[in-house]
Protein backbone atom coordinates (compact mmCIF):
# COMPACT_ATOMS: atom_id res chain seq x y z
CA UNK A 1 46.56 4.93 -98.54
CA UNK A 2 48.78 2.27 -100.22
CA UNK A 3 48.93 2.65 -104.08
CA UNK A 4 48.02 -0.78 -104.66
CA UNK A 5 44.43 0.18 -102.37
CA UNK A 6 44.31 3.17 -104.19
CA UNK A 7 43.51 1.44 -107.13
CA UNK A 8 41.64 -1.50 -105.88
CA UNK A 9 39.23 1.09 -104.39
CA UNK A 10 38.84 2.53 -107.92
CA UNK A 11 38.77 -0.13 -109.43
CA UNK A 12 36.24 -2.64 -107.43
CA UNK A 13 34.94 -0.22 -105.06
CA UNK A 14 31.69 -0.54 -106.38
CA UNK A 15 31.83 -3.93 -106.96
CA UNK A 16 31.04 -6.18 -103.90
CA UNK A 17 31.40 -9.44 -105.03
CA UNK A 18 34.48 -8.88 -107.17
CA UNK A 19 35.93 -7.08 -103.82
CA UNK A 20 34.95 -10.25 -101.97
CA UNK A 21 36.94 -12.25 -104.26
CA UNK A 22 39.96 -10.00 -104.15
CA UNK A 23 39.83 -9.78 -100.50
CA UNK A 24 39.96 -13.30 -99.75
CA UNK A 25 43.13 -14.29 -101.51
CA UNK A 26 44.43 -11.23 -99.63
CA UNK A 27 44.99 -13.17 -96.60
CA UNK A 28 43.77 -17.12 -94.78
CA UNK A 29 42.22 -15.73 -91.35
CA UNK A 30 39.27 -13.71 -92.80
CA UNK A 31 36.17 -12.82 -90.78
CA UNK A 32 33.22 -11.06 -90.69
CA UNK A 33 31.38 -9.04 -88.71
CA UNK A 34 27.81 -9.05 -87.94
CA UNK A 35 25.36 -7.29 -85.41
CA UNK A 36 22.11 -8.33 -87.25
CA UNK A 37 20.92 -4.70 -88.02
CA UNK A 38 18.63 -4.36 -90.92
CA UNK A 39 19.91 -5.44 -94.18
CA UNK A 40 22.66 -7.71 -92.54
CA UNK A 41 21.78 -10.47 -94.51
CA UNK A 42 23.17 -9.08 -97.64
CA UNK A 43 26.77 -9.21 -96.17
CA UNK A 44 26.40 -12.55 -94.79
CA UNK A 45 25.17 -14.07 -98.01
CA UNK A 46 27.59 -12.66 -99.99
CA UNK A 47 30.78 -13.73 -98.50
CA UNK A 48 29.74 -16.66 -96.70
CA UNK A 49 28.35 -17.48 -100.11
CA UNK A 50 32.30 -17.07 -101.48
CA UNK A 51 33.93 -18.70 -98.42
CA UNK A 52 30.99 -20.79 -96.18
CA UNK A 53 33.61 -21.59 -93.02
CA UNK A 54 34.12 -17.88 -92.55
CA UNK A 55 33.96 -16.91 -88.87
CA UNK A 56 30.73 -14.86 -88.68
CA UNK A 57 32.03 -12.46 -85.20
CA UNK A 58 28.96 -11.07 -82.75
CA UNK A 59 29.57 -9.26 -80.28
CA UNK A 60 26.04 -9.51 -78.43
CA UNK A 61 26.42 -7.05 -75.88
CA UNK A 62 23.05 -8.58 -74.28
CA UNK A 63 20.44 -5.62 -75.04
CA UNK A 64 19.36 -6.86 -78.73
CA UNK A 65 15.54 -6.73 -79.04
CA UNK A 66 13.85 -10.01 -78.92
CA UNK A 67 13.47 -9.37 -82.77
CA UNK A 68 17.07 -9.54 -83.32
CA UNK A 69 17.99 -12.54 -81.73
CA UNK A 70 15.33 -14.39 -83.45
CA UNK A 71 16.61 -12.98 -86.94
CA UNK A 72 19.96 -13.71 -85.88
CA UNK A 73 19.01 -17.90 -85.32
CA UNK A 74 16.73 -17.36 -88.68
CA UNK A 75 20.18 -16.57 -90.40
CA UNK A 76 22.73 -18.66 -89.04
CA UNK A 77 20.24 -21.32 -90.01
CA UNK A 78 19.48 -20.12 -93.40
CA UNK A 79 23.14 -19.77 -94.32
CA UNK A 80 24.99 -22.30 -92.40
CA UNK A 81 26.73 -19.18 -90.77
CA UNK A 82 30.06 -20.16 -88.52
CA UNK A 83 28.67 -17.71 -85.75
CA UNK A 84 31.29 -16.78 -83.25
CA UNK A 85 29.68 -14.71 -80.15
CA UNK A 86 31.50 -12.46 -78.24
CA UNK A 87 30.05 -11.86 -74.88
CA UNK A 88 31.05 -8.94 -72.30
CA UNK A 89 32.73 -10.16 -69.33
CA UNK A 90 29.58 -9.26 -67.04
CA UNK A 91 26.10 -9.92 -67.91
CA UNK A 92 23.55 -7.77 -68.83
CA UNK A 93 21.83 -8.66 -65.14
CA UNK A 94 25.22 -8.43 -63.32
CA UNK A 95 25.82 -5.38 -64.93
CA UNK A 96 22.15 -3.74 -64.21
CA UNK A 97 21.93 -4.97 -60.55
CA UNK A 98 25.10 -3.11 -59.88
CA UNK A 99 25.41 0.01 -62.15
CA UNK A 100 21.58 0.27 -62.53
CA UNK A 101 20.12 0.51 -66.36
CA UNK A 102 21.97 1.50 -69.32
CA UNK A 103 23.19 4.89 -69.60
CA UNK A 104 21.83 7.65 -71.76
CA UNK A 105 24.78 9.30 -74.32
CA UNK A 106 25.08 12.44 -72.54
CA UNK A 107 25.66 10.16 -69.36
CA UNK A 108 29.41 10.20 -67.90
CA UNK A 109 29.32 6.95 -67.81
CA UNK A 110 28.66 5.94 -71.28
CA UNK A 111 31.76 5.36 -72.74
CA UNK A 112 32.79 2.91 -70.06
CA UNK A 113 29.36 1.12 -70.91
CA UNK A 114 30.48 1.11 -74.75
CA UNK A 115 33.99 0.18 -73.58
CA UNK A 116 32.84 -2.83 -71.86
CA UNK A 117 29.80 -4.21 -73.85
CA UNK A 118 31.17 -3.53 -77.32
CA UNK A 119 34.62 -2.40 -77.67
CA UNK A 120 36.94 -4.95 -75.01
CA UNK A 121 34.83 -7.84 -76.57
CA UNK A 122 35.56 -7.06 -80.04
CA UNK A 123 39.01 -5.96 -79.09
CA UNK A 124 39.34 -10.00 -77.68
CA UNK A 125 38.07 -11.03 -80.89
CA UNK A 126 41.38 -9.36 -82.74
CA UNK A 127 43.66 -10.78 -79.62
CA UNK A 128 41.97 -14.35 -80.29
CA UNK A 129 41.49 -14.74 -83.67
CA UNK A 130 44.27 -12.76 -85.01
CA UNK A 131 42.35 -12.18 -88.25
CA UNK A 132 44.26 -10.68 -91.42
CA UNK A 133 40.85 -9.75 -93.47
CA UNK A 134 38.01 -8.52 -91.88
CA UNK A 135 34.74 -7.82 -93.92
CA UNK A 136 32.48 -5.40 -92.32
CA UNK A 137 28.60 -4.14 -93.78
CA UNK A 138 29.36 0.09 -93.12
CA UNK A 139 28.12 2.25 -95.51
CA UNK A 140 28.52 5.48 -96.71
CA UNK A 141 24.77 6.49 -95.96
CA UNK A 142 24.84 5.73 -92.07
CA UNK A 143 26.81 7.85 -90.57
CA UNK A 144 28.89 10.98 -91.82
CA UNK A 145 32.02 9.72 -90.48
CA UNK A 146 31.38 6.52 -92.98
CA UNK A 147 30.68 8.64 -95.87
CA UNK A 148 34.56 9.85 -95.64
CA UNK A 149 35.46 6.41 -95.73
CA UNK A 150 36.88 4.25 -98.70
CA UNK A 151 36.21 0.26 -99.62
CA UNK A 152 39.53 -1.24 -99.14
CA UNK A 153 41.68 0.15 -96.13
CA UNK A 154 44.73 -1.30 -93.62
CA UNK A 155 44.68 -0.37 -90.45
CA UNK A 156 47.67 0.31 -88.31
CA UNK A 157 47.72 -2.91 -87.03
CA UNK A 158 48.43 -4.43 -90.93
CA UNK A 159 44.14 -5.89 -90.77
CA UNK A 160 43.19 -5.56 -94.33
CA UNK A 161 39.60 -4.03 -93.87
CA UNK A 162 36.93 -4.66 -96.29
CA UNK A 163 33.47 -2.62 -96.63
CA UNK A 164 32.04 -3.90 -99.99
CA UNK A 165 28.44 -2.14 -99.61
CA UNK A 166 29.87 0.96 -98.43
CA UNK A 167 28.48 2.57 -101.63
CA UNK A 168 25.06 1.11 -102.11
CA UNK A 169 22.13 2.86 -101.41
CA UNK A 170 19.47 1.43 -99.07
CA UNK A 171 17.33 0.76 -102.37
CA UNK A 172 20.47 -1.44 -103.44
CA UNK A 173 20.43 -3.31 -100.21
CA UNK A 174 16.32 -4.46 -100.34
CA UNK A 175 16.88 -5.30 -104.34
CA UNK A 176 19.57 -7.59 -103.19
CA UNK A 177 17.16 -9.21 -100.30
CA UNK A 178 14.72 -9.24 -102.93
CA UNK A 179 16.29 -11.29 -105.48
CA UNK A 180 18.19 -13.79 -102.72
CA UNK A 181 14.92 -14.25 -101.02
CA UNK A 182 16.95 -13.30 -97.67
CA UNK A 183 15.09 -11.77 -94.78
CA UNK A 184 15.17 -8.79 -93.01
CA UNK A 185 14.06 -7.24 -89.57
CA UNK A 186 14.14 -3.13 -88.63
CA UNK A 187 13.13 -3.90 -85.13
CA UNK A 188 16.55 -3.22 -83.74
CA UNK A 189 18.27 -1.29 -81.27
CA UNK A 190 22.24 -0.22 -80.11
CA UNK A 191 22.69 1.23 -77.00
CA UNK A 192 26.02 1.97 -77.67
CA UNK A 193 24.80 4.15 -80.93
CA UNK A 194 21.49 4.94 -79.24
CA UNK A 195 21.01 7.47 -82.17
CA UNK A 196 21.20 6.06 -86.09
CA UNK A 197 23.50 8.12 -87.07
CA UNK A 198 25.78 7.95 -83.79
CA UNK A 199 29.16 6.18 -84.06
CA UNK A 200 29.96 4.03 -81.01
CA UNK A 201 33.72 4.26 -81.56
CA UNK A 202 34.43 0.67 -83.13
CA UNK A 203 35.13 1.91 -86.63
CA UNK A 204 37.20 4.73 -85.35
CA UNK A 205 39.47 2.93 -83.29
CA UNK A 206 40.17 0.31 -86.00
């Protein structure tokens, strides 16, 4: 960890909006991630409410519930999001009619399902957009593999990576909702993940 993140991290680590601020004078091709899980909208609001042009990056690997897509149009509506979808290179019907339906995790063939419907999208998304911030929603309560990790990182790569919730509780997220007046939907579902507390591999590659 750099010295300069050392500090950063103790010093606005638990403060997302002042981490928001910090962050975005960091670099001038932020973005931020989405996959419209519960509690999403916090993220959203709060940086697109700093920075409204912000490239909003989906990757919609084409098995969201019918749920999520309509929460997804709710919010790019509510908050003037700049959504940018990433799409696998096969469709979900391409992909079905020739592999059959999506493997479970303790199928061999799971990680090339990840690989293709997740990871090489997002993966394009770096190529493409070459971004030098990149705000993501992970928190420490989601997975114990997030719990290790800190607010402010780099990767290898140089991409300044930016978790501002990654300490607030659930309770913290639904007070935010709460006062904003932003919605919410738990009807959701990874395949990638499968299980909540699952990592698909995104956060540990980058």
């Amino acid at each position: 960890m750099e010295p300069q993140l050392d500090v950063i991290n103790r010093d606005l680590g638990n403060d997302p909006e002042a981490l928001i601020r910090w962050a975005l004078d960091q670099g001038s091709r932020p973005i931020c991630t989405t996959n419209f899980r519960p509690f999403e909208a916090v993220i959203l609001h709060m940086v697109a409410r700093q920075r409204p042009d912000i490239p909003i990056v989906w990757m919609d690997h084409g098995y969201n519930t019918e749920a999520t897509y309509r929460f997804a149009d709710t919010l790019v509506k509510r908050l003037g999001l700049n959504l940018i979808t990433y799409l696998p290179k096969r469709s979900r019907a391409h992909r079905e009619a020739v592999e059959g339906l999506t493997p479970g995790i303790d199928d061999p063939r799971h990680a090339a399902f990840t690989e293709e419907v997740k990871l090489e999208p997002f993966n394009r998304a770096l190529r493409e957009m070459a971004p030098d911030v990149w705000f993501t929603a992970l928190r420490a309560e989601d997975t114990p593999e997030r719990a290790r990790m800190e607010p402010v990182t780099r990767n290898a790569d140089g991409l300044l990576k930016i978790a501002p919730l990654l300490h607030w509780t659930a309770r913290d997220m639904y007070q935010y909702l709460q006062a904003h007046d932003l919605p919410n939907e738990f009807d959701y579902f990874d395949p990638t993940k499968v299980e909540e507390k699952r990592e698909c591999g995104l956060h540990l590659q980058h």
